[in-house]
N, C-alpha and C. Protein backbone atom coordinates (compact mmCIF):
# COMPACT_ATOMS: atom_id res chain seq x y z
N UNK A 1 0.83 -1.21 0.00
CA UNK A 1 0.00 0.00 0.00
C UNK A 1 0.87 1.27 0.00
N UNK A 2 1.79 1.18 0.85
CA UNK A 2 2.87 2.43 1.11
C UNK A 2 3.38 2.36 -0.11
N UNK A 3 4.12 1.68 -0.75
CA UNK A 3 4.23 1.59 -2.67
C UNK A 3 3.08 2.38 -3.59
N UNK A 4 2.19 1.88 -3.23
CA UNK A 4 1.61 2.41 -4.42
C UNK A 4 0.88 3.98 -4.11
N UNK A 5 0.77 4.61 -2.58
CA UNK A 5 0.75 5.68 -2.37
C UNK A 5 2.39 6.83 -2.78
N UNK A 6 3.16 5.73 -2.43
CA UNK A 6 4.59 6.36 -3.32
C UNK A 6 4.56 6.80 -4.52
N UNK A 7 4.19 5.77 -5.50
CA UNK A 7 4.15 5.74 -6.82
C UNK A 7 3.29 6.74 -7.04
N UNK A 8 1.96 6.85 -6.75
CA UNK A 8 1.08 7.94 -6.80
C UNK A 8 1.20 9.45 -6.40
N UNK A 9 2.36 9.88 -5.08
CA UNK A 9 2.64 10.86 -5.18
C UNK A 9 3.48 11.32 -6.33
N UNK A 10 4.54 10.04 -6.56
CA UNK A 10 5.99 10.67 -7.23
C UNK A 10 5.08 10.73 -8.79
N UNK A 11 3.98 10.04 -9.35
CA UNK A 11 3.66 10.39 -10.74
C UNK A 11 3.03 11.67 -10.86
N UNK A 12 2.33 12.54 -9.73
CA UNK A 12 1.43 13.74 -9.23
C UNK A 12 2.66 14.52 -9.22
N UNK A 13 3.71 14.53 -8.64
CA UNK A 13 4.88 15.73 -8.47
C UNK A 13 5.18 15.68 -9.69
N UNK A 14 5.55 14.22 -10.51
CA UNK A 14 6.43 14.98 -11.96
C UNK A 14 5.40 14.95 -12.68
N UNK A 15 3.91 15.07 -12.69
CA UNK A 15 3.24 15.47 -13.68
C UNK A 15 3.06 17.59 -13.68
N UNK A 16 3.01 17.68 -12.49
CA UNK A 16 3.14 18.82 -11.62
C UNK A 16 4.32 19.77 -12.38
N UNK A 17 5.60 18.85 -11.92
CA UNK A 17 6.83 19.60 -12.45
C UNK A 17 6.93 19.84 -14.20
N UNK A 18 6.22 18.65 -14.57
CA UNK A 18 5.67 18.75 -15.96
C UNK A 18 5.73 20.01 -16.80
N UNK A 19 4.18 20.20 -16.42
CA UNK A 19 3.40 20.92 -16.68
C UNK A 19 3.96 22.65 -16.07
N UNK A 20 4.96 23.11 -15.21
CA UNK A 20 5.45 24.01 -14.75
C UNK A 20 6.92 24.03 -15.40
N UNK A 21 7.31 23.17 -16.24
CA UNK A 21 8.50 23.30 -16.62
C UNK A 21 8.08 24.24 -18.17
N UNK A 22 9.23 24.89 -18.77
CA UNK A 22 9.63 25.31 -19.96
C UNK A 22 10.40 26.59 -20.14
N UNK A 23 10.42 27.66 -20.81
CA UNK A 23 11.28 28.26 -20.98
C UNK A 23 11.71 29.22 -19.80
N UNK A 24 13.15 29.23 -19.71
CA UNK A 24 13.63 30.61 -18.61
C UNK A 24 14.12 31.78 -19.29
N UNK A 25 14.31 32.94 -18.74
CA UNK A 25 14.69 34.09 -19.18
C UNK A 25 16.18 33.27 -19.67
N UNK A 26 16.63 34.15 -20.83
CA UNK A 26 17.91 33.37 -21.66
C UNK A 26 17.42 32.30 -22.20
N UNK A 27 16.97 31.99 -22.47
CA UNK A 27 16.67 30.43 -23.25
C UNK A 27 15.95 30.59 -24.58
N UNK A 28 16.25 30.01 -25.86
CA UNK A 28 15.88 30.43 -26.89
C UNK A 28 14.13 29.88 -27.19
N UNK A 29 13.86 30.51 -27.59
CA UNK A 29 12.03 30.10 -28.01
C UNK A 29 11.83 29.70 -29.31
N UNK A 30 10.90 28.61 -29.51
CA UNK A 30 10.79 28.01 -30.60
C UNK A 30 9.88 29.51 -31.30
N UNK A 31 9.32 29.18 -32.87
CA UNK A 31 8.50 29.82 -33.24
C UNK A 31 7.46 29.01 -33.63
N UNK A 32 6.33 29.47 -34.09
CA UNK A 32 5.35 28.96 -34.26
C UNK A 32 4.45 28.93 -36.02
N UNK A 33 3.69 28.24 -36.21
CA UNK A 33 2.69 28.68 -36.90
C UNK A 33 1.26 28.46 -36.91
N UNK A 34 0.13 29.38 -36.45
CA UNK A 34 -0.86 29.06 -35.76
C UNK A 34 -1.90 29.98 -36.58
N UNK A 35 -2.80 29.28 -36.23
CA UNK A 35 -4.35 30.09 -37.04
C UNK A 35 -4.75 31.51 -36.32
N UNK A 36 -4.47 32.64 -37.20
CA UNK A 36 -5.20 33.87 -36.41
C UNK A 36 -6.47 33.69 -36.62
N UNK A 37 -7.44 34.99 -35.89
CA UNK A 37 -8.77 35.26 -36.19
C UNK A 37 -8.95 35.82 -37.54
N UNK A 38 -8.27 36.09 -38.53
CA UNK A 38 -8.57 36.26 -39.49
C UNK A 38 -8.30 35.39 -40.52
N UNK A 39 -8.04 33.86 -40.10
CA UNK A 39 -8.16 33.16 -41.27
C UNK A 39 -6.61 32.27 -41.51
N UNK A 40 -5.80 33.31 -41.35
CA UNK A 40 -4.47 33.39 -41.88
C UNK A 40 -3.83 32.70 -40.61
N UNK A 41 -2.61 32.23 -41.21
CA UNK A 41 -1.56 31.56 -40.52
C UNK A 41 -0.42 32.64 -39.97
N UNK A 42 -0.19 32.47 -39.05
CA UNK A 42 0.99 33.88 -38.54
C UNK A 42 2.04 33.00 -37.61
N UNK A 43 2.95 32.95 -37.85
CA UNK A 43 4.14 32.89 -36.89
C UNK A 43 5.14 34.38 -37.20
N UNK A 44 6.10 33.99 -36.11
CA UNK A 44 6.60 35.15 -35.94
C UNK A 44 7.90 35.47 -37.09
N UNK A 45 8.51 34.17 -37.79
CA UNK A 45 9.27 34.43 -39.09
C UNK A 45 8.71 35.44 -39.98
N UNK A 46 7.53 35.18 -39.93
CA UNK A 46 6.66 35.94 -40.80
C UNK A 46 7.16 37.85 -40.81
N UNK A 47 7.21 38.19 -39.75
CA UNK A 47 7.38 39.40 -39.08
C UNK A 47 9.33 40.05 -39.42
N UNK A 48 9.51 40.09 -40.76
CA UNK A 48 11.38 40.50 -40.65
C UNK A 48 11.77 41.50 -40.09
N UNK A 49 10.93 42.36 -39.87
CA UNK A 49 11.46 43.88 -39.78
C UNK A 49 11.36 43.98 -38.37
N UNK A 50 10.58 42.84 -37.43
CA UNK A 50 10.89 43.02 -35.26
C UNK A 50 11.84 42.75 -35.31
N UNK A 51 11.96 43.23 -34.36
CA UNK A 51 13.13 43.58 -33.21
C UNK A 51 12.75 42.53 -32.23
N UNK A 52 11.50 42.05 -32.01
CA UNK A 52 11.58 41.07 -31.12
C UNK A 52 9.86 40.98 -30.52
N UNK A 53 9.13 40.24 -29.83
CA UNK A 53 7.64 40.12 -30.08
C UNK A 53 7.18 40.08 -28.24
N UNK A 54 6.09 40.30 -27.97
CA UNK A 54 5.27 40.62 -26.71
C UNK A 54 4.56 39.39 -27.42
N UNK A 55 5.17 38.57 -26.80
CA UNK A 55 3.71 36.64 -26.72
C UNK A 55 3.33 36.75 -25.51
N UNK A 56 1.84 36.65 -25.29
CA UNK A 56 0.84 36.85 -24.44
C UNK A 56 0.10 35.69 -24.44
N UNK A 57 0.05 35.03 -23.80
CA UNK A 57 -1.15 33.69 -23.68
C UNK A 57 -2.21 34.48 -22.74
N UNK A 58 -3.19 34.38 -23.59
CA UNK A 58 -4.31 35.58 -23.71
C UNK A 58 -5.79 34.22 -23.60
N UNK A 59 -6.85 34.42 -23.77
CA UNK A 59 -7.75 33.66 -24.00
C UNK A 59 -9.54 34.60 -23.74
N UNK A 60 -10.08 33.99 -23.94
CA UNK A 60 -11.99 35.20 -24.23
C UNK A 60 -12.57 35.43 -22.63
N UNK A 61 -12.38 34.44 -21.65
CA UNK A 61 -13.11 34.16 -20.83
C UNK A 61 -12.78 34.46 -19.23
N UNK A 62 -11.46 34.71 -19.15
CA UNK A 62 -10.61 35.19 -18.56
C UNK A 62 -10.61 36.38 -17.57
N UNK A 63 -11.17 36.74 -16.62
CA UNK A 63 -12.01 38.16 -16.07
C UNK A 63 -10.12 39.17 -16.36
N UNK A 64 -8.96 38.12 -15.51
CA UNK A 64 -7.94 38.94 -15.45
C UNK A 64 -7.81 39.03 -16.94
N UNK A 65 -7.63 38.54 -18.09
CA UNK A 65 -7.53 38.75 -19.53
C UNK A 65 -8.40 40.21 -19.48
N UNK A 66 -9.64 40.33 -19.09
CA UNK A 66 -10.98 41.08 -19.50
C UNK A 66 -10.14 42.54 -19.10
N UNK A 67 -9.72 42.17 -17.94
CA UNK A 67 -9.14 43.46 -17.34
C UNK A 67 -7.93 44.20 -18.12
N UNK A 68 -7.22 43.66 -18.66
CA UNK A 68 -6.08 43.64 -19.41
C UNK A 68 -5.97 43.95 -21.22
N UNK A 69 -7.46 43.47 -21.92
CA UNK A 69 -7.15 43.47 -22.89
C UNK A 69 -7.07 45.01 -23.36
N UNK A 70 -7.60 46.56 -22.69
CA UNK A 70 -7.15 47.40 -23.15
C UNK A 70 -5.74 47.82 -22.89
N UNK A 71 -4.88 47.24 -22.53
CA UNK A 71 -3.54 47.18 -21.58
C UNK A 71 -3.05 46.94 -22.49
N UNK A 72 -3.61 45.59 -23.49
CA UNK A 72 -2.72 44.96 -23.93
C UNK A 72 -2.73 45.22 -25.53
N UNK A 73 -3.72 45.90 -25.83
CA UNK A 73 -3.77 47.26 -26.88
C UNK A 73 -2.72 48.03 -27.01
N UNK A 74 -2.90 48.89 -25.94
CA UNK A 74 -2.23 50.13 -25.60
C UNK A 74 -0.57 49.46 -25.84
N UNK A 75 -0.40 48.42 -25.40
CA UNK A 75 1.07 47.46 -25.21
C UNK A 75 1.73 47.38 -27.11
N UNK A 76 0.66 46.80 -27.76
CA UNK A 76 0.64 46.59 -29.09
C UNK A 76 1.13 48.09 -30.24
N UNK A 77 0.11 48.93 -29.84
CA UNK A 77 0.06 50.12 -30.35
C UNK A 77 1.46 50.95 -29.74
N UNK A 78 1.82 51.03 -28.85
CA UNK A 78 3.21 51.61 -28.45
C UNK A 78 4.41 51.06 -28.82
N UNK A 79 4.40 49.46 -29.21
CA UNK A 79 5.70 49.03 -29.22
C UNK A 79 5.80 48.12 -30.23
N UNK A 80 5.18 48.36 -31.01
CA UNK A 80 4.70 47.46 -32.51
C UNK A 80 5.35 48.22 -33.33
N UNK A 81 4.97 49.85 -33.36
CA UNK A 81 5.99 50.54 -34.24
C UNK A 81 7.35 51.02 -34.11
N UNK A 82 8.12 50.07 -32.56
CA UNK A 82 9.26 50.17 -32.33
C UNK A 82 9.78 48.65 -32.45
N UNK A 83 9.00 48.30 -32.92
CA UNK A 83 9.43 46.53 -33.67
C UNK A 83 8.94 45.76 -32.69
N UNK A 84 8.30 45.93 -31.26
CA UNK A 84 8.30 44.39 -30.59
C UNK A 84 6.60 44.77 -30.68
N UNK A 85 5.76 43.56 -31.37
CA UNK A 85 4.57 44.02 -31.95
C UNK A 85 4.05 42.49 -30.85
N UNK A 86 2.44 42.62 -30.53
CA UNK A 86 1.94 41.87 -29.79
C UNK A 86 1.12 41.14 -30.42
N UNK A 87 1.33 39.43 -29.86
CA UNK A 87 0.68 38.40 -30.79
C UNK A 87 0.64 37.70 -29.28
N UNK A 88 -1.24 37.72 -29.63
CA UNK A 88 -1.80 36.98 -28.14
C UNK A 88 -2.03 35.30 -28.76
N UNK A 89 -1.77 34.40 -27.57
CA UNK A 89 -2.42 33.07 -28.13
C UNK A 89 -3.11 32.94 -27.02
N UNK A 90 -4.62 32.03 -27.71
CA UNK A 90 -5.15 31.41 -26.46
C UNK A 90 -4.87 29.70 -26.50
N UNK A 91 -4.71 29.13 -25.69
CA UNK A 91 -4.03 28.05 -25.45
C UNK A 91 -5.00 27.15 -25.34
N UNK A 92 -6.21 27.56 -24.55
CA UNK A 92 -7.32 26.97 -23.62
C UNK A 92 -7.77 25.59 -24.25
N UNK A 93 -7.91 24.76 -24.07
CA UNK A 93 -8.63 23.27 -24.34
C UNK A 93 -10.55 23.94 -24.49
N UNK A 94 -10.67 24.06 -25.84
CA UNK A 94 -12.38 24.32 -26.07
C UNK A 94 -13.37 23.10 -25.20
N UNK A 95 -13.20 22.15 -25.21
CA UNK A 95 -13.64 21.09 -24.36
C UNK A 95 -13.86 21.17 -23.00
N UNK A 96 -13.31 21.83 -22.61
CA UNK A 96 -13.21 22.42 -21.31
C UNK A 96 -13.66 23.98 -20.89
N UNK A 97 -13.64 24.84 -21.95
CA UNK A 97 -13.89 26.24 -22.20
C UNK A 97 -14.04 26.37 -23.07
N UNK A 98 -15.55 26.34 -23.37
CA UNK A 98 -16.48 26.35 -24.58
C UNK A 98 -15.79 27.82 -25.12
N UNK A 99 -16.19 28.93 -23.99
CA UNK A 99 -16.18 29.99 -24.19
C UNK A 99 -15.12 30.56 -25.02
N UNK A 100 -13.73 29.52 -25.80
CA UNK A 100 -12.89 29.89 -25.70
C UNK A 100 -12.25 29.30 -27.29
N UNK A 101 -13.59 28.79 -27.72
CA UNK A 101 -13.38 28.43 -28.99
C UNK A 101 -12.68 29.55 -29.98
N UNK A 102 -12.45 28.65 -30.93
CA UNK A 102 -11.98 29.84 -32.12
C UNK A 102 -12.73 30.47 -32.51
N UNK A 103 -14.49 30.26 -32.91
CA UNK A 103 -15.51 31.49 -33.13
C UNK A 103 -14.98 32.23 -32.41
N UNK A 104 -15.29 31.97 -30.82
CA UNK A 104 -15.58 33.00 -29.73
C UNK A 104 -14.09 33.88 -30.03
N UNK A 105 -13.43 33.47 -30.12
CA UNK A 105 -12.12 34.23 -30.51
C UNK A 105 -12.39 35.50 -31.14
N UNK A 106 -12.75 34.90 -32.64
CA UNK A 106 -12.86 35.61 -33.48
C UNK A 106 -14.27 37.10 -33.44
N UNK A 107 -15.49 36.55 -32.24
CA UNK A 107 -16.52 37.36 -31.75
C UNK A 107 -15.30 38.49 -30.95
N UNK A 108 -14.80 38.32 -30.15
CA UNK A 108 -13.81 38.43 -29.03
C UNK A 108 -12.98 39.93 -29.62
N UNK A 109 -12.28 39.15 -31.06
CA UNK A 109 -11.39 39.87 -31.39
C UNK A 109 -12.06 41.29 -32.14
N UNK A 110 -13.32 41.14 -32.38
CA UNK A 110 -13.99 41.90 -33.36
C UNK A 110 -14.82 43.23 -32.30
N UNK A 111 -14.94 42.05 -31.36
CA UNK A 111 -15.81 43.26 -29.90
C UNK A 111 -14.69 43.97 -30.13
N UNK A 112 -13.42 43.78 -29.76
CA UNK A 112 -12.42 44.77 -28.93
C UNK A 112 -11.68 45.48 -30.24
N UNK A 113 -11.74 44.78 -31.40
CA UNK A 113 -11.02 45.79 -32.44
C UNK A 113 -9.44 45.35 -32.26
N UNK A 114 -9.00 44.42 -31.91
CA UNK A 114 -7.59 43.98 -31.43
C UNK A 114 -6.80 44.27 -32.98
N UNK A 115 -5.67 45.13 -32.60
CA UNK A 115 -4.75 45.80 -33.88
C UNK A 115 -3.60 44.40 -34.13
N UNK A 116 -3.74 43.53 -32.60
CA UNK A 116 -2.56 42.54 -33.00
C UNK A 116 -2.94 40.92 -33.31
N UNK A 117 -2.39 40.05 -33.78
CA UNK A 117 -2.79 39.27 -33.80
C UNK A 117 -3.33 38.22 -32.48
N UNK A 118 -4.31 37.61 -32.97
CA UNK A 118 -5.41 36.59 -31.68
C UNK A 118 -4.72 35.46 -32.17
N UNK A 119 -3.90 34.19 -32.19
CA UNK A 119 -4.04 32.91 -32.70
C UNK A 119 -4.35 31.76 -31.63
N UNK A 120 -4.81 30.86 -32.16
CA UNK A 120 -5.26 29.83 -31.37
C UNK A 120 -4.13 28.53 -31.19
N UNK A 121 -3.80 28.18 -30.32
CA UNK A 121 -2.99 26.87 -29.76
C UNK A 121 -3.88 26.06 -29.80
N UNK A 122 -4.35 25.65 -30.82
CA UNK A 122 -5.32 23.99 -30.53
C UNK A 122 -4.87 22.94 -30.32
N UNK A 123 -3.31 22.87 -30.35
CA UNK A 123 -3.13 21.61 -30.07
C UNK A 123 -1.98 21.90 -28.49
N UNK A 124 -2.07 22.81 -28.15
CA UNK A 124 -1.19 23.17 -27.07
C UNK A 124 0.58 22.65 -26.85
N UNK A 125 0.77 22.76 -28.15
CA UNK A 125 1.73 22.21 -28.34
C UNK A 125 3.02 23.86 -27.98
N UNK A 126 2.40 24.61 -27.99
CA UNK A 126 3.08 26.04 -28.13
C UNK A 126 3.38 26.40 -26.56
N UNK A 127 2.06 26.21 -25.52
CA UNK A 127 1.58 26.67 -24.00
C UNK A 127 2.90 25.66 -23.51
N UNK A 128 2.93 24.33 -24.08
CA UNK A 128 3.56 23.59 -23.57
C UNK A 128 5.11 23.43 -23.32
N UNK A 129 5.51 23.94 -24.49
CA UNK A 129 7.05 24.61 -24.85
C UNK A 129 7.20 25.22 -24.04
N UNK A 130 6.27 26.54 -23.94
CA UNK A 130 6.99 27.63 -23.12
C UNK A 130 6.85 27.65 -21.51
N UNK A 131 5.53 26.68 -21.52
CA UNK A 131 5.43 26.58 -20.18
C UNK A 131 4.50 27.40 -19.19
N UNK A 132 3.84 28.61 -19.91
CA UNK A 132 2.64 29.45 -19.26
C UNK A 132 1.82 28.35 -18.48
N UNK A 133 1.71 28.65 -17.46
CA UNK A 133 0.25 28.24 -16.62
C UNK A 133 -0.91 29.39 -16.81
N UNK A 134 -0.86 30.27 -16.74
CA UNK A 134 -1.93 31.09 -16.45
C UNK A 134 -2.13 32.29 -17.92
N UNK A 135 -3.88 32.77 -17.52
CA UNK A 135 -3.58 33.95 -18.61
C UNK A 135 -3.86 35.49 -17.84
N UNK A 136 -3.68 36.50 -18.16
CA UNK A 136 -2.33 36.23 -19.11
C UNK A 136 -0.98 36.63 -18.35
N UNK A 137 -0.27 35.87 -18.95
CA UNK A 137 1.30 35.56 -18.82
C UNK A 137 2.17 36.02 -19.87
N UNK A 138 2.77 36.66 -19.90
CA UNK A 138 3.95 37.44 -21.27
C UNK A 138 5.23 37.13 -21.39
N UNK A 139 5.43 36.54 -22.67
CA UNK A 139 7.08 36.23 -22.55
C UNK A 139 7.39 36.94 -23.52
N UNK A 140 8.55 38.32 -23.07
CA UNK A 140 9.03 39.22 -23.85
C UNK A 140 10.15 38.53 -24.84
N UNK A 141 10.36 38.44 -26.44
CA UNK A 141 11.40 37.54 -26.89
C UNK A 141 12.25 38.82 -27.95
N UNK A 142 13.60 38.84 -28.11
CA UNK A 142 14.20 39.74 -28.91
C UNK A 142 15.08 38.88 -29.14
N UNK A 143 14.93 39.31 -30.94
CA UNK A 143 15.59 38.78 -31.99
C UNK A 143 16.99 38.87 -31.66
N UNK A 144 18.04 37.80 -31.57
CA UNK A 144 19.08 37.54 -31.43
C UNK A 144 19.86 36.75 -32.95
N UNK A 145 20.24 37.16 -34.09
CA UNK A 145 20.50 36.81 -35.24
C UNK A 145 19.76 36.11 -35.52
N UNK A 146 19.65 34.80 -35.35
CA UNK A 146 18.54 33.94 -35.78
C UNK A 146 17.61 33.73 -34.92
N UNK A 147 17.66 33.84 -33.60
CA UNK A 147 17.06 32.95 -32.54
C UNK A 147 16.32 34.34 -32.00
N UNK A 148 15.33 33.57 -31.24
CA UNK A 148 14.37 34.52 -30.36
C UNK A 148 14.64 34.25 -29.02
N UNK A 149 15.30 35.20 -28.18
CA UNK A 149 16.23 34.77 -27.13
C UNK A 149 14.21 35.35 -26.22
N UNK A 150 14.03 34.96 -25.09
CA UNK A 150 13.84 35.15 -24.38
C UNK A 150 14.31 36.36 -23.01
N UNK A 151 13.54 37.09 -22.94
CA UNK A 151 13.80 38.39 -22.09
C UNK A 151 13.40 39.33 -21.03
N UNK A 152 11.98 37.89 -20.59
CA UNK A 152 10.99 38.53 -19.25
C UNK A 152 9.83 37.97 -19.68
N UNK A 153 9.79 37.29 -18.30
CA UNK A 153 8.01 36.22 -18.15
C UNK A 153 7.57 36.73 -16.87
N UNK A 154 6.30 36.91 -17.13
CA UNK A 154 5.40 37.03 -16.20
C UNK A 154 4.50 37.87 -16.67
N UNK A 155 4.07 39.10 -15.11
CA UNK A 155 2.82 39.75 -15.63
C UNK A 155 3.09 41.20 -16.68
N UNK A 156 2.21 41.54 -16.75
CA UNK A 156 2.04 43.04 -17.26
C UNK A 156 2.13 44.36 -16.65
N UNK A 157 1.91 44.12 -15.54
CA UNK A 157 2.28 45.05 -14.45
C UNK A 157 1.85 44.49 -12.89
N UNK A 158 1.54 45.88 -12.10
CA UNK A 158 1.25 44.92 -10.69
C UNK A 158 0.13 45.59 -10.53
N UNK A 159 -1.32 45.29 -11.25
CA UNK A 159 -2.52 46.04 -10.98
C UNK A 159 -3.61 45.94 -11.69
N UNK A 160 -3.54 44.66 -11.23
CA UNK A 160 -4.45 44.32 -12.91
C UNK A 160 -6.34 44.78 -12.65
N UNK A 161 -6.25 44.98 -11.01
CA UNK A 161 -7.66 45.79 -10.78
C UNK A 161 -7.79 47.41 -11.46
N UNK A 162 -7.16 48.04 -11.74
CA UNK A 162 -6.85 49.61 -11.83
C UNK A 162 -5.74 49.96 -12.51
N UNK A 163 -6.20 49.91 -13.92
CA UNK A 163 -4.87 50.59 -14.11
C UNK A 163 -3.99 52.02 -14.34
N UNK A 164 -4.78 52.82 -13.70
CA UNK A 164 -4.45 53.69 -12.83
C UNK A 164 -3.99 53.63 -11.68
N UNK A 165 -4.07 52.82 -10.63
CA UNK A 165 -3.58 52.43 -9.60
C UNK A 165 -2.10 51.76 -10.16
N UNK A 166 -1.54 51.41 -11.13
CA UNK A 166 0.09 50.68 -11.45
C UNK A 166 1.22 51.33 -10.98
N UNK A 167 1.96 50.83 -9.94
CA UNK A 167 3.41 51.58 -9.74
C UNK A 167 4.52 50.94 -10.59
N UNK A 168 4.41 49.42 -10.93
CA UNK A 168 5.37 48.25 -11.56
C UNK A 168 4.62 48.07 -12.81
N UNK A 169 5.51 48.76 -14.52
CA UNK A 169 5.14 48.45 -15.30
C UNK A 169 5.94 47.40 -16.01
N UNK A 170 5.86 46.24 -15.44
CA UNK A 170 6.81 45.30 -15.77
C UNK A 170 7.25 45.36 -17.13
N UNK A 171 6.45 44.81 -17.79
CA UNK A 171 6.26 44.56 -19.30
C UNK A 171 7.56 46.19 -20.50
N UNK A 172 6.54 47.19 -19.88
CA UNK A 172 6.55 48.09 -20.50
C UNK A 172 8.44 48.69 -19.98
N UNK A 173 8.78 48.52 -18.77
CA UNK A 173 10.06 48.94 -18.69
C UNK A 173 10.79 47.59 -18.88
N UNK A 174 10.33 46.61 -19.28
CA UNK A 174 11.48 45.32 -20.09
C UNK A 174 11.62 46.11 -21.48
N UNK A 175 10.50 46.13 -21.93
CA UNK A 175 11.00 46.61 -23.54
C UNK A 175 11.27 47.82 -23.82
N UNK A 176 10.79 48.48 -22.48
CA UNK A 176 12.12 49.80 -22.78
C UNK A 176 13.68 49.64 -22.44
N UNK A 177 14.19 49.05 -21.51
CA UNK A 177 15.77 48.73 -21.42
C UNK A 177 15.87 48.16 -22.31
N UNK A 178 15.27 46.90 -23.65
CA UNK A 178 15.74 46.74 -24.64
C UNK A 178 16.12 47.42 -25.32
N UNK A 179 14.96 48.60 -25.71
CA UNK A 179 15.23 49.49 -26.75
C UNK A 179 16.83 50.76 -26.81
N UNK A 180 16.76 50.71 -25.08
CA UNK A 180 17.99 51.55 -24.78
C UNK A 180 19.35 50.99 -24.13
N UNK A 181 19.09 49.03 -24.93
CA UNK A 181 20.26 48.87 -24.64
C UNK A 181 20.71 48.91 -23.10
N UNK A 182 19.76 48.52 -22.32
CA UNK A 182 20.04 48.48 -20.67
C UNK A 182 19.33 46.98 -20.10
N UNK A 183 20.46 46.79 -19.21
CA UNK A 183 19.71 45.48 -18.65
C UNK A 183 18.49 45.69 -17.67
N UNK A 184 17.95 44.61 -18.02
CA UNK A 184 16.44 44.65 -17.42
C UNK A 184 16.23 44.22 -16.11
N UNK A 185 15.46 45.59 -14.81
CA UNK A 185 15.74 45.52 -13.92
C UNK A 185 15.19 44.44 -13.54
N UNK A 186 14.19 44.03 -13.91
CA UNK A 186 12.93 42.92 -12.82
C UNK A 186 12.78 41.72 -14.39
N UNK A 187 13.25 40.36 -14.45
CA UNK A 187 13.09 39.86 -15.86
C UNK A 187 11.97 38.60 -15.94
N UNK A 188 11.81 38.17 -14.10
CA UNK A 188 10.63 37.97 -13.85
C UNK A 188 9.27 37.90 -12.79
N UNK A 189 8.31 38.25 -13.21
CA UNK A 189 7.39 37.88 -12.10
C UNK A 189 6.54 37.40 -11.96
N UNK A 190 5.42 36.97 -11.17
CA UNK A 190 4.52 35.79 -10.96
C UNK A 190 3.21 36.46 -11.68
N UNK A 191 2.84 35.73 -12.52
CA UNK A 191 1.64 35.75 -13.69
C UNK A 191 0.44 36.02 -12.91
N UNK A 192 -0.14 36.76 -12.85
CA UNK A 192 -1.84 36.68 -12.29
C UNK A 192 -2.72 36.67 -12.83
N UNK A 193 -3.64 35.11 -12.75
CA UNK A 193 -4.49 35.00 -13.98
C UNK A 193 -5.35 33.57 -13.72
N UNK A 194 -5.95 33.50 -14.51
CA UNK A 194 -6.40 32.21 -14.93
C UNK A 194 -5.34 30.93 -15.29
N UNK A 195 -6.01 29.88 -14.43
CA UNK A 195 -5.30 28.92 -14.90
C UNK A 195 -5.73 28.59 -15.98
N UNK A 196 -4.44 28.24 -16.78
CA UNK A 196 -4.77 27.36 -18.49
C UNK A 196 -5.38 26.00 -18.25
N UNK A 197 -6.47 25.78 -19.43
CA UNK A 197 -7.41 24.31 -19.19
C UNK A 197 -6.57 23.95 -20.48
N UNK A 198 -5.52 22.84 -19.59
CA UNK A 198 -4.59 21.78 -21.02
C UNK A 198 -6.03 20.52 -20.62
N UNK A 199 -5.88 20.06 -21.23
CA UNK A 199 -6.37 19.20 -22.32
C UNK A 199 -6.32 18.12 -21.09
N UNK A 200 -7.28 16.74 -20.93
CA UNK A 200 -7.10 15.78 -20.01
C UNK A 200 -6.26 14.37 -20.66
């Protein structure tokens, strides 16, 4: 009995460690190619002229997403025309979060007028790489000759009730020490959000 309560914790911890493992600040990021809301296929090769990309595991249903998605506008529109342009994925298992289908996406993306790309992870093969648990979660990546180095995970700031109330603009002073060539004071912090529904 003590065996097989063993066995049962130690398969629960490394499914655990699993699922919490993937990319660290410094570590290169795969790229992708995934279905936007408009039809089209977008990975980030696609994009020659960044400097480097704001990936957001984003999703419809999300209250902290809800709170965020004019944030994450405003994020797009400021630093898109300084090359690091914002491409949200939702990761979510539809089976689990109806709400979170690719229609609803595409309803989603059309309510809010989103300037950046929405794509969908249907097979979570992307969430899984990098390792997001929650939405949303941001992994800042700048183009390193070929590779997309990784450069700050976590949140968007520290305020996701008010954002007027923000003293920590995480996000926004990572990709400004990029731009000016300064190391980045804070590279990560703890995501506040929804947990991601992977798949059973």
């Amino acid at each position: 009995m003590r065996l097989v309560f063993a066995m049962v914790l130690a398969f629960a911890f490394t499914g655990a460690f699993a699922q919490k493992s993937g990319y660290k600040v410094g570590d290169k990021a795969m790229d992708f190619e995934l279905k936007n809301v408009d039809g089209e296929m977008v990975s980030m090769s696609d994009h020659e002229d960044a400097e480097g990309f704001l990936v957001i595991f984003s999703c419809n249903t999300c209250p902290y997403v809800v709170a965020y998605e004019d944030r994450m506008i405003e994020l797009h529109e400021k630093y898109a025309p300084k090359g690091y342009p914002v491409i949200a994925i939702n990761p979510n298992d539809e089976a689990l979060s109806p709400g979170d289908s690719y229609e609803k996406m595409q309803e989603r993306a059309n309510d809010k007028n989103f300037p950046f790309a929405y794509v969908y992870d249907e097979s979570q093969e992307i969430v899984n790489a990098y390792g997001a648990t929650r939405t949303p979660e941001v992994y800042l990546l700048q183009k390193q000759d070929d590779d997309l180095v990784v450069k700050y995970i976590g949140a968007i700031d520290n305020n996701y009730r008010d954002a007027d109330e923000v003293t920590d603009r995480y996000v926004e002073e990572a990709v400004d020490a990029l731009l000016e060539d300064r190391q980045i004071a804070v590279a990560n912090t703890k995501a506040i959000g929804c947990t991601i529904k992977f798949r059973k």
